[in-house]
Structures are given as structure tokens and as C-alpha cells.
C-alpha atoms as a PDB file:
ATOM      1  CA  UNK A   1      90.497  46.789  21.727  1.00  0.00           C
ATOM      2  CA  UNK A   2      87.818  46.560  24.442  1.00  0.00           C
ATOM      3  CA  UNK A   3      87.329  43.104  24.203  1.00  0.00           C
ATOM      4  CA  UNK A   4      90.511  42.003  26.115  1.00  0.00           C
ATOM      5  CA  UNK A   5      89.423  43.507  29.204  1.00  0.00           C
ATOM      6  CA  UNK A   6      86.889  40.947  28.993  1.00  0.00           C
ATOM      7  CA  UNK A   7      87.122  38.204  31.418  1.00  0.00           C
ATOM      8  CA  UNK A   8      85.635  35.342  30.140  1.00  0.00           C
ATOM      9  CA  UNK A   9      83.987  33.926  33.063  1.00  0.00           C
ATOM     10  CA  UNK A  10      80.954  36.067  32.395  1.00  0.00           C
ATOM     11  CA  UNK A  11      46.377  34.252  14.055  1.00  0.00           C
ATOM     12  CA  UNK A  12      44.664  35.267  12.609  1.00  0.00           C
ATOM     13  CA  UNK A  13      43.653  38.967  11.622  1.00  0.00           C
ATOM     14  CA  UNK A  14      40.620  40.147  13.260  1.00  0.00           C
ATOM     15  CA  UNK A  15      39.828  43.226  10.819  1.00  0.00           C
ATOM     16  CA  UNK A  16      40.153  45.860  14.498  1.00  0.00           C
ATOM     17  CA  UNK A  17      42.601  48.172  13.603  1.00  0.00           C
ATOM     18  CA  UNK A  18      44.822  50.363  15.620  1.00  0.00           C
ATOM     19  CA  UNK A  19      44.085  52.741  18.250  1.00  0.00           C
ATOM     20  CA  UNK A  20      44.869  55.637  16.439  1.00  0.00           C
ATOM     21  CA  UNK A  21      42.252  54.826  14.005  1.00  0.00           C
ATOM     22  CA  UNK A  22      39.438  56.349  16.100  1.00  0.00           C
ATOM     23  CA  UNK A  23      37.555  53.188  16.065  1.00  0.00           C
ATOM     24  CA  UNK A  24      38.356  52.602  19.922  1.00  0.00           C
ATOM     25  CA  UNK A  25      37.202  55.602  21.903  1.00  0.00           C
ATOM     26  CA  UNK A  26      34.917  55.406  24.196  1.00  0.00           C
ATOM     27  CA  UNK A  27      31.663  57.248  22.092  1.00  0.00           C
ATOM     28  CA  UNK A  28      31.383  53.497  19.767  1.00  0.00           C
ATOM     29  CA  UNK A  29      32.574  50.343  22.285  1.00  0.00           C
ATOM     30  CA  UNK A  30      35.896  51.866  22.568  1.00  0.00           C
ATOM     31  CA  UNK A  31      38.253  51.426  25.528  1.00  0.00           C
ATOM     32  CA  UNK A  32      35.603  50.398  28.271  1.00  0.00           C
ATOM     33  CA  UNK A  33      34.409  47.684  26.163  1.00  0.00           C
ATOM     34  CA  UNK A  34      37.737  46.204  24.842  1.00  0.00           C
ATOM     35  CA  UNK A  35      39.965  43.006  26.501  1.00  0.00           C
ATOM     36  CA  UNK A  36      43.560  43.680  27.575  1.00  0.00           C
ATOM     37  CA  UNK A  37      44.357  41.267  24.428  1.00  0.00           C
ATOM     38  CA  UNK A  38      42.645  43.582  22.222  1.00  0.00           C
ATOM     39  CA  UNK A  39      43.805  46.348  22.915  1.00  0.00           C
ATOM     40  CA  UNK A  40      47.510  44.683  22.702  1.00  0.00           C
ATOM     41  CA  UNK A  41      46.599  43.758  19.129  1.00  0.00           C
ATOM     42  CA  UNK A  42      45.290  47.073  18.120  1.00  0.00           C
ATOM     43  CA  UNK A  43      48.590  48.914  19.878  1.00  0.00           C
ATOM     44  CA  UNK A  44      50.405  46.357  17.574  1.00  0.00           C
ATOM     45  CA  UNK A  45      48.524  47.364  14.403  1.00  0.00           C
ATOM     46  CA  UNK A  46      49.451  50.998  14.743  1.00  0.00           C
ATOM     47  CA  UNK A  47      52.928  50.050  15.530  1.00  0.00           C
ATOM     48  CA  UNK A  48      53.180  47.576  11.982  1.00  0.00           C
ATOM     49  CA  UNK A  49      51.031  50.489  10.053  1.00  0.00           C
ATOM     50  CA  UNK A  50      53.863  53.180  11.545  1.00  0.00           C
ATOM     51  CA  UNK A  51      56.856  50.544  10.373  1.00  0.00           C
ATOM     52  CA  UNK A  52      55.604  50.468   6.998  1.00  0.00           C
ATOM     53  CA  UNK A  53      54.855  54.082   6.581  1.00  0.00           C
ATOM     54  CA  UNK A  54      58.677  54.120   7.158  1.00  0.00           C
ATOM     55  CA  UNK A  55      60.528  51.783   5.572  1.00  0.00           C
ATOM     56  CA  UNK A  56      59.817  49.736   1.942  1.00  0.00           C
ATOM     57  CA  UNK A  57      59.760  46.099   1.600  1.00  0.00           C
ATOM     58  CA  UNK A  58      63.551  46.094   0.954  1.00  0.00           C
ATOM     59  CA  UNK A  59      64.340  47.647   4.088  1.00  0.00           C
ATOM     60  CA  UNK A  60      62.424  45.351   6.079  1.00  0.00           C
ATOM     61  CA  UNK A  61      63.017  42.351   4.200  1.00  0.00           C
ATOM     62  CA  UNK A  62      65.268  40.815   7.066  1.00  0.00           C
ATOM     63  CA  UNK A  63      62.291  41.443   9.661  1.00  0.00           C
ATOM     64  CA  UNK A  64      59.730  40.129   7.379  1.00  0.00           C
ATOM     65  CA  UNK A  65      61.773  36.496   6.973  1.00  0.00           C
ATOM     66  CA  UNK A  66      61.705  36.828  10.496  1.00  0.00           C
ATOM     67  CA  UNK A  67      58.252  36.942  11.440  1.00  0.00           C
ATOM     68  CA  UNK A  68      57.138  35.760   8.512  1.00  0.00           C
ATOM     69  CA  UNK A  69      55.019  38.731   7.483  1.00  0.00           C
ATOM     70  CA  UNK A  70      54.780  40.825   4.217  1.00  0.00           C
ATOM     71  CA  UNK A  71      52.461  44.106   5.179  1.00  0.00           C
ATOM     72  CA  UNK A  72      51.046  46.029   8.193  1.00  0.00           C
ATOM     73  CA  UNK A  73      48.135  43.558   8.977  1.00  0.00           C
ATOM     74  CA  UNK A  74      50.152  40.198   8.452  1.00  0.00           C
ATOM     75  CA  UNK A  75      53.182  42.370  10.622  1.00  0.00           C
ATOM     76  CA  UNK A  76      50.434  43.286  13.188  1.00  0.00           C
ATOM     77  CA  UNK A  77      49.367  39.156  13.461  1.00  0.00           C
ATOM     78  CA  UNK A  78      52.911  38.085  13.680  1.00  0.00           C
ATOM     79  CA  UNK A  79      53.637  40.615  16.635  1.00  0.00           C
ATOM     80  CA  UNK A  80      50.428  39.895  18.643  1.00  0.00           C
ATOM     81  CA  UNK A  81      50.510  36.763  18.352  1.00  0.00           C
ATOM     82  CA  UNK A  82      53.688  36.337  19.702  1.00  0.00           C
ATOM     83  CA  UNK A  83      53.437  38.521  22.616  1.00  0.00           C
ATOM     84  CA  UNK A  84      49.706  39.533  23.228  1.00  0.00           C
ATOM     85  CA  UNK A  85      48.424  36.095  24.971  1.00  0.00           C
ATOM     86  CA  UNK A  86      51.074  36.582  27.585  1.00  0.00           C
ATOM     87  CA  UNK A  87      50.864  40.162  28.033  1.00  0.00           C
ATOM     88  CA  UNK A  88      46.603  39.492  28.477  1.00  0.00           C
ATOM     89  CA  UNK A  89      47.624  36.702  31.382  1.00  0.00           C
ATOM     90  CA  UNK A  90      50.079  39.029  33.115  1.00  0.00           C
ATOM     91  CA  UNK A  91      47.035  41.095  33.344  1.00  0.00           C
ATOM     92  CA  UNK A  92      44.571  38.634  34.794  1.00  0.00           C
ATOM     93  CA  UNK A  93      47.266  37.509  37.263  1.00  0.00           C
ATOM     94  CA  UNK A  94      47.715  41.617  38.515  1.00  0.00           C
ATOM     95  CA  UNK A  95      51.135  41.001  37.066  1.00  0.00           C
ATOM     96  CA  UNK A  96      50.492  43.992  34.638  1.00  0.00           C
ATOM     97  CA  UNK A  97      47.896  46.472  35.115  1.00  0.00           C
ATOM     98  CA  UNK A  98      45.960  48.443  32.279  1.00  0.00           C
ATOM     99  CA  UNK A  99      45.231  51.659  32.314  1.00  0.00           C
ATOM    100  CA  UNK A 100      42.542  52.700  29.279  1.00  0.00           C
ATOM    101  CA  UNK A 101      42.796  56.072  29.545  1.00  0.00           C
ATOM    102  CA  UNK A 102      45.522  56.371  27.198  1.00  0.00           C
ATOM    103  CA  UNK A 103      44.937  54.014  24.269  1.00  0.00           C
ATOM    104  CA  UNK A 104      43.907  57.240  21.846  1.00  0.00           C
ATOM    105  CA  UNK A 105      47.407  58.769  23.094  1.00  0.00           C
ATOM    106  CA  UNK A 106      49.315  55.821  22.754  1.00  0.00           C
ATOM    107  CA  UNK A 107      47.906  55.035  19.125  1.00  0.00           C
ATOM    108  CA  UNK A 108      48.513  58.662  17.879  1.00  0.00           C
ATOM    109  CA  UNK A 109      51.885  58.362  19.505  1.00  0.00           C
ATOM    110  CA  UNK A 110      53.244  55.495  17.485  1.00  0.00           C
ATOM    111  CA  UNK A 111      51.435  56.390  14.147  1.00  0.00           C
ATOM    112  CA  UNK A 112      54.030  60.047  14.278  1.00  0.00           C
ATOM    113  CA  UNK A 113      57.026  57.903  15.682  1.00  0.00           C
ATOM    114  CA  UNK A 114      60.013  59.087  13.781  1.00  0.00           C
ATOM    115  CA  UNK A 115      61.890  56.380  12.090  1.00  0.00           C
ATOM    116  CA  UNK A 116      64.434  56.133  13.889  1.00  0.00           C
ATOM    117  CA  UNK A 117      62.829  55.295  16.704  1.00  0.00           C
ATOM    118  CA  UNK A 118      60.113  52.707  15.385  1.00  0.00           C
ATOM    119  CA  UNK A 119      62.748  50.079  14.352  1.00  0.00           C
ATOM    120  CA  UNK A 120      63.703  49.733  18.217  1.00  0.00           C
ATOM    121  CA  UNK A 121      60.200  49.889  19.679  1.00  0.00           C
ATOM    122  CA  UNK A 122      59.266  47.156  17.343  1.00  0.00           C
ATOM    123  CA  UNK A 123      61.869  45.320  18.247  1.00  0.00           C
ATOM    124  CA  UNK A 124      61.990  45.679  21.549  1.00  0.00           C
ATOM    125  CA  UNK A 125      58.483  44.845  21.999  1.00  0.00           C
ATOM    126  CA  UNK A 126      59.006  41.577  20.244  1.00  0.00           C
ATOM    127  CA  UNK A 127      61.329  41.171  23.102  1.00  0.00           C
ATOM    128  CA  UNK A 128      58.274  41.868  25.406  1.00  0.00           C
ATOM    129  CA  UNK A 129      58.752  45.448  25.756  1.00  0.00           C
ATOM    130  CA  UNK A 130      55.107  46.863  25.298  1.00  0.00           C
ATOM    131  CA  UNK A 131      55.372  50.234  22.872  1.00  0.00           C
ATOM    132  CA  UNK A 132      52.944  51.748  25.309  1.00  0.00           C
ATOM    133  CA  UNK A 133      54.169  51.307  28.871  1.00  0.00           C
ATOM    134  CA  UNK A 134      51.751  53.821  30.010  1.00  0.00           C
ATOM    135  CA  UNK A 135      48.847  51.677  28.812  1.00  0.00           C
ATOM    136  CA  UNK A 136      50.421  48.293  30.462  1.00  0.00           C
ATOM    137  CA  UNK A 137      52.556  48.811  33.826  1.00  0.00           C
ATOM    138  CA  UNK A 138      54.136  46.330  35.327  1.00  0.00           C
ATOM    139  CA  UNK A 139      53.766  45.537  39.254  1.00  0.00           C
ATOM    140  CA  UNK A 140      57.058  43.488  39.281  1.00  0.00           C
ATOM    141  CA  UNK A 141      60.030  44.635  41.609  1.00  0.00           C
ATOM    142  CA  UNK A 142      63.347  44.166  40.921  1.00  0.00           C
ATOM    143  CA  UNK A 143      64.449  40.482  41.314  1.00  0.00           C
ATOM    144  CA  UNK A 144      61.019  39.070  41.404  1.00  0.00           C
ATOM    145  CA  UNK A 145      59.682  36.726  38.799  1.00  0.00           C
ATOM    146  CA  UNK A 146      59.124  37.456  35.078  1.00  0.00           C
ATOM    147  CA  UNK A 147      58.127  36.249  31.441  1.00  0.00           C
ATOM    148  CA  UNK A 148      57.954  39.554  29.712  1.00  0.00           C
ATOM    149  CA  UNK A 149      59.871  42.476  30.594  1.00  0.00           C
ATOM    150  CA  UNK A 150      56.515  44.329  30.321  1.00  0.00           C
ATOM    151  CA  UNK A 151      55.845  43.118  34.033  1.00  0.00           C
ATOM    152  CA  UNK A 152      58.981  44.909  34.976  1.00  0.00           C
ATOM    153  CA  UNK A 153      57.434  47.986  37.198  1.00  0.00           C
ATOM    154  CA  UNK A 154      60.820  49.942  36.468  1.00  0.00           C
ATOM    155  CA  UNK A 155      62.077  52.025  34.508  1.00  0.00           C
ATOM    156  CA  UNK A 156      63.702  50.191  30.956  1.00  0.00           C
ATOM    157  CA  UNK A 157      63.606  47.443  32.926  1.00  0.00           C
ATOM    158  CA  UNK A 158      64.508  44.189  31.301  1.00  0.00           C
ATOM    159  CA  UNK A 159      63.183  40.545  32.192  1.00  0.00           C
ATOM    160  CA  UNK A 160      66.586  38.529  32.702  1.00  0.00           C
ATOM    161  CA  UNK A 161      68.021  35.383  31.228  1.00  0.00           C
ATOM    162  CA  UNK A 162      66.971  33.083  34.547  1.00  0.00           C
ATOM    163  CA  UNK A 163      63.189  35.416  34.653  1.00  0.00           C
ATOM    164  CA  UNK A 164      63.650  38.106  37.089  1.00  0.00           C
ATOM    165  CA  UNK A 165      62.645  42.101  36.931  1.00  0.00           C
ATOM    166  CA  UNK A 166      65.600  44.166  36.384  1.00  0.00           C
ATOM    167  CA  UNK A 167      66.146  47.714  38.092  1.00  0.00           C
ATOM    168  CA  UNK A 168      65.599  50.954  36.439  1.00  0.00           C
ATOM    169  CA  UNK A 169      68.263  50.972  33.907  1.00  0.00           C
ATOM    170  CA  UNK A 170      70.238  53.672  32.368  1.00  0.00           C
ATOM    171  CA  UNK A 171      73.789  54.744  31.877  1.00  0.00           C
ATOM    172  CA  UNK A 172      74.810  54.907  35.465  1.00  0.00           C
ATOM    173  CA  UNK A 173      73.898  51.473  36.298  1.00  0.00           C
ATOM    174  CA  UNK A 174      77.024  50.111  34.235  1.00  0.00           C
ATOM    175  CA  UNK A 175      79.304  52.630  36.371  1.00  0.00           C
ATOM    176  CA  UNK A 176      79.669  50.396  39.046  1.00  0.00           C
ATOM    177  CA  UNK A 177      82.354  48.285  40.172  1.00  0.00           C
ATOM    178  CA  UNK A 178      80.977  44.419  41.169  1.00  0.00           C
ATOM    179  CA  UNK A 179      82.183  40.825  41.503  1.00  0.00           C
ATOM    180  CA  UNK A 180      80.221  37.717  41.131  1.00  0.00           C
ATOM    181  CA  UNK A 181      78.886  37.465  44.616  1.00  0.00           C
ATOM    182  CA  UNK A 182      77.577  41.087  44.559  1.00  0.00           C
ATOM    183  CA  UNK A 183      75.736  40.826  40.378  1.00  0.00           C
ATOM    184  CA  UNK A 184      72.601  41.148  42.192  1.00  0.00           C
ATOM    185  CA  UNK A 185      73.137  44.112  43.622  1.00  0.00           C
ATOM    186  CA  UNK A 186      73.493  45.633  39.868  1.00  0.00           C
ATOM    187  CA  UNK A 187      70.773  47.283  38.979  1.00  0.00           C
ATOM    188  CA  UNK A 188      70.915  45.027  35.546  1.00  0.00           C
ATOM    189  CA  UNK A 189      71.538  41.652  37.958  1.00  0.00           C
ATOM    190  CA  UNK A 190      74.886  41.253  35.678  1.00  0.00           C
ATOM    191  CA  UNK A 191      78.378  41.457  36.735  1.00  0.00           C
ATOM    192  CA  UNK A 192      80.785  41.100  34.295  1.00  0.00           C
ATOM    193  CA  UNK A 193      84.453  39.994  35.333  1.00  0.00           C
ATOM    194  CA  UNK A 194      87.077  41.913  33.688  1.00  0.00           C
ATOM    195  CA  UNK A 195      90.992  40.817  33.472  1.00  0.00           C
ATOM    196  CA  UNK A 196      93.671  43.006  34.992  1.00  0.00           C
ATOM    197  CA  UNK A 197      93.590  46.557  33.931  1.00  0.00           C
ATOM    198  CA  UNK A 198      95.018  49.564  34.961  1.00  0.00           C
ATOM    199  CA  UNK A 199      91.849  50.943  36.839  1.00  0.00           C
ATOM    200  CA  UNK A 200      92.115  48.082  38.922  1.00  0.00           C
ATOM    201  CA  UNK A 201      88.440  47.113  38.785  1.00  0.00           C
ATOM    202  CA  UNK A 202      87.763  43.552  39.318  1.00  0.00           C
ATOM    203  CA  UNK A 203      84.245  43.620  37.324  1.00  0.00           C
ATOM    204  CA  UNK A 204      81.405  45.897  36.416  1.00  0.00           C
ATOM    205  CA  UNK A 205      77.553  46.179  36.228  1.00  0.00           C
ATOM    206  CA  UNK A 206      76.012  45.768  33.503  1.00  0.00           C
ATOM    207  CA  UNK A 207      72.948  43.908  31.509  1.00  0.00           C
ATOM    208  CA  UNK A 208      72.307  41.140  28.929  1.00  0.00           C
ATOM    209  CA  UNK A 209      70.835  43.044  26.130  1.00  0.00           C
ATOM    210  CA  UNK A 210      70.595  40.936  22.938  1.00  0.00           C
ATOM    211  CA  UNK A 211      67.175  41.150  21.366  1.00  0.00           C
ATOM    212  CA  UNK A 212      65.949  43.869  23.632  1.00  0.00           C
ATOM    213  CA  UNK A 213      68.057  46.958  22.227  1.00  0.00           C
ATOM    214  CA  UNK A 214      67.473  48.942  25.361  1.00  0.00           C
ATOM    215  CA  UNK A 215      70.017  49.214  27.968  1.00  0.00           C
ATOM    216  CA  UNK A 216      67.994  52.734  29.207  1.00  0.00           C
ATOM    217  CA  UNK A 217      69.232  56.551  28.675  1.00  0.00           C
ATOM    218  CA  UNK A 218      72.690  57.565  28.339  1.00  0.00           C
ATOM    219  CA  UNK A 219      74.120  53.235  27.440  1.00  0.00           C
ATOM    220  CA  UNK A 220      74.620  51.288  24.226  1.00  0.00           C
ATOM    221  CA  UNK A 221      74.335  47.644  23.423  1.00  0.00           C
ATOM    222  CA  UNK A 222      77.789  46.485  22.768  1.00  0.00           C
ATOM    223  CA  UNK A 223      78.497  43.670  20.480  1.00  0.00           C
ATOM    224  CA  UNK A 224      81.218  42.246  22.583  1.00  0.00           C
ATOM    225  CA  UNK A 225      83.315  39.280  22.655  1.00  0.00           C
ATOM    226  CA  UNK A 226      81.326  38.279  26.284  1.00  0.00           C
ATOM    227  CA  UNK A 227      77.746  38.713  24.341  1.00  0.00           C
ATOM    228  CA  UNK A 228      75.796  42.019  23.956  1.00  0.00           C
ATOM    229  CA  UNK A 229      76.381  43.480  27.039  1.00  0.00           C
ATOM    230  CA  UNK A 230      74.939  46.954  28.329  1.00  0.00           C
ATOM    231  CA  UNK A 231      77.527  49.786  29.071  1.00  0.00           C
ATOM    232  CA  UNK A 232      77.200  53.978  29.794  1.00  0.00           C
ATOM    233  CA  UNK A 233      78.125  56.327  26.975  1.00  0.00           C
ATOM    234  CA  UNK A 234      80.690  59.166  27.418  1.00  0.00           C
ATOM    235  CA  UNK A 235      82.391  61.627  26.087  1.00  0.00           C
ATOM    236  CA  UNK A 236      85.926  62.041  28.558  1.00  0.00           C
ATOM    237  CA  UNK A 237      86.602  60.154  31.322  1.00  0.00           C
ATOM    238  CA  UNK A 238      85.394  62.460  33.742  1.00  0.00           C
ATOM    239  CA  UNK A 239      81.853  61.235  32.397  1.00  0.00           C
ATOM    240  CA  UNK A 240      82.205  58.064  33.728  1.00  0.00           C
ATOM    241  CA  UNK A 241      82.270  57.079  37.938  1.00  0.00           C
ATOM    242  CA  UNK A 242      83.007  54.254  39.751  1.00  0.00           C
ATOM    243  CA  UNK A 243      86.692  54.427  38.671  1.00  0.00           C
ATOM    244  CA  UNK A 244      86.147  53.411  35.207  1.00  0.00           C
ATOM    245  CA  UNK A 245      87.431  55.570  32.381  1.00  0.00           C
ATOM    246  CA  UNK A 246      85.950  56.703  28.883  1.00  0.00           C
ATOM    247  CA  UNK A 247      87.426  54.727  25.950  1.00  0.00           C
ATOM    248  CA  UNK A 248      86.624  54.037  22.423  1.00  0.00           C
ATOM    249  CA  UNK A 249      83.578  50.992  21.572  1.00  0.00           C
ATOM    250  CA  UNK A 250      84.292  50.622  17.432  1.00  0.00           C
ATOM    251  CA  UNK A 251      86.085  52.398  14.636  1.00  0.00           C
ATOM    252  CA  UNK A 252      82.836  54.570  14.483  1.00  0.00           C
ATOM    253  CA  UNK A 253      84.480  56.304  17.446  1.00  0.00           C
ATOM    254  CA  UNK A 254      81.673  55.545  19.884  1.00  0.00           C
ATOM    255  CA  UNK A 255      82.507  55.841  23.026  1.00  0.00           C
ATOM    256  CA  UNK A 256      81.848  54.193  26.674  1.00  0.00           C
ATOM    257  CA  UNK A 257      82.882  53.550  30.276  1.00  0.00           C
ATOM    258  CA  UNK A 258      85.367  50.804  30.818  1.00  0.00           C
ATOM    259  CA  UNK A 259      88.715  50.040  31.637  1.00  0.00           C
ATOM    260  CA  UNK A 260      92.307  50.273  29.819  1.00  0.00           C
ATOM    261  CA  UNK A 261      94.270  47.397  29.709  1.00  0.00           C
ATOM    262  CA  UNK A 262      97.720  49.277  28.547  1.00  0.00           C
END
């Protein structure tokens, strides 16, 4: 089992609509003319409208208690208001800049999501992962300061528990060896301790990941007994570097970098 290789020291609606609606182009008040909050509420709308087009009440029903919405425009209210104040601030303070050019792309992009995708980009921008990153970009660098991981200037980047910008992440960030003393050198600022194992790695990268679902290309989220923690996917060991070794995540047979204890 992987987990004893753990160590354990480890508002209201305002009637806009979305941007793929073509009410926000430029020919009727459209992207010159809107605030960085609207434009966060009408990237939401699209988003809700795209979840819904997907999946029925029943399917949802566990978001829904969540948020405490029951259709697109409630779903849309719930999201923004969450998220949307913040992300407008993080504009204001050059924390996140806005580029207009791409709200008709952005809304026509998450209206023809495929559903497998739009339950983790809803989500994840919950979490304060914008669906659009090429509309908001963040100007953070890795290990500054952070509400949102939509200031995060990298790539996947993730805000951390104690509010600093991650590094770009993706699989081969969690294919590094690391102890305590060195976590911030991990691209994910994590370093999780492992017990004695036959790779004879002390610890490895990796990132906190619960609520964001987004450890970057080519990792998983893995329910572990340390917390969901982000590690590389694989298929044989010679997938994986930094000494670590491809083993089995779950009786799925999913499979990731790590070590073997026996």
C-alpha cells in the first residue's frame, strides 16, 4: 500500500450574461467598456450555463448543497460572488493583469468544454483558479505573496496553504528527492518525508492539492493517508527520475512515482 511510505511528519444576479453570448464585444459596450469584476461574472455565467448543459440536477446535486445554487444564473452568483471581488482587487493592485482581447474566445471556449473537463475547471476556479487564464494573468513569482492562485504568473500554479505562488507545476516537479530544509526549493513548496524504503529517498516534492484538483500535466491528486498530495503519473519505472520508481496508487491500477517499502 502506498500509504506506509508515508512519513507522518508532513449577490445578486445582474441579468449580463456570459461572454459567449455576444452581448460583450466591442460593436455594443463590450470589452472596452466592462470592469475586471464584470467580466469575472460573465466568464462565470458561461462556465454555470456549460455545467448545466452537462450534467442534470441529480448529478450536481452535491455541488448545488454546496454553493447553495439550483440553475445556471443562481450557479453563476454563487461562483462570482465568491471569487470575483478578489480577483477585481488583484487587478487594481497589478497583482493580476487583464487582457480583453480574449473574452469572445474565452466565452466560446467554455460554452464547447467537454464534460469531462468542466467539472474540474469549475472546481478549480472555486479554488481561485480563473477558467480563463489568458483573460486574467497573474504577475506573482514563485514564493511571493498570494490570495488566489489566479495571481500565480506560472504555469498550474497553485496559491499555498501559508499564501505563496507556487512554480509551474506538472508531473516532473514530484520527481524530486527533498527534505524539510530544502521544500522550498520544490517547485510545489512541499516536501513530503517518507519512512525507510528501498530507494533510499529521504522525501519527495510534491503539492497540497485538496480543493484545487490540479497538480499540472502528467500528476494526479492522491487521496493519501498524509492529505491530498500531488504526485507524477507513470507507466514503468523508467518513467519516473529522481530515483523513485513506478508503483500502483488504488485498485483502479493507477499508477505513480514513489517508493517501495518491501
Amino acid at each position: 500500500m502506498l500509504i506506509a511510505a508515508w512519513g507522518s511528519g508532513c449577490g445578486e444576479d445582474d441579468g449580463g450574461g456570459g461572454l459567449g453570448a455576444g452581448t460583450h464585444t466591442a460593436g455594443d459596450g463590450g470589452p472596452e467598456a466592462r470592469s475586471p469584476i464584470d467580466i469575472c461574472k460573465a466568464m462565470n455565467a458561461d462556465l454555470c450555463e456549460r455545467l448545466y448543459t452537462c450534467f442534470r440536477h441529480a448529478d450536481s446535486r452535491d455541488l448545488e448543497r454546496w454553493l447553495r445554487f439550483q440553475d445556471p444564473a443562481t450557479c453563476a452568483v454563487a461562483v462570482s460572488d465568491g471569487v470575483c471581488p478578489d480577483i477585481a482587487y488583484a487587478v487594481e493592485e497589478d497583482r493580476i493583469n487583464l487582457y480583453l482581447d480574449g473574452t469572445e474566445d474565452c466565452g466560446a471556449t467554455l460554452l464547447r468544454l467537454s464534460c469531462d473537463d468542466v467539472i474540474q475547471i469549475f472546481v478549480g476556479n472555486v479554488a481561485g483558479r480563473v477558467p480563463c487564464p489568458e483573460l486574467f494573468v497573474g504577475t506573482r513569482a514563485k514564493g511571493e505573496d498570494c490570495i488566489h492562485a489566479a495571481e500565480c504568473g506560472e504555469e498550474a500554479a497553485q496559491c499555498s496553504g501559508n499564501g505563496r505562488c507556487s512554480g509551474a507545476l506538472g508531473g516532473d516537479s514530484y520527481e524530486r528527492e527533498c527534505t524539510a530544509s530544502s521544500s522550498s526549493e520544490c517547485d510545489g513548496l512541499a516536501c513530503l518525508p517518507l519512512n525507510p524504503n528501498l530507494q533510499r529517498r529521504a522525501g519527495m516534492c510534491t503539492a497540497p492539492c485538496e480543493g484545487h484538483w490540479d497538480c499540472g500535466e502528467g500528476a494526479v491528486c492522491a487521496d493519501l493517508e498524509a492529505g491530498q498530495l500531488c504526485l507524477s503519473t507513470c507507466r514503468r519505472d523508467t518513467d519516473c527520475a529522481g530515483g523513485f520508481v513506478c508503483v500502483e496508487a488504488n485498485d483502479e491500477g493507477d499508477k505513480v512515482c514513489f517508493v517501495r517499502t518491501g
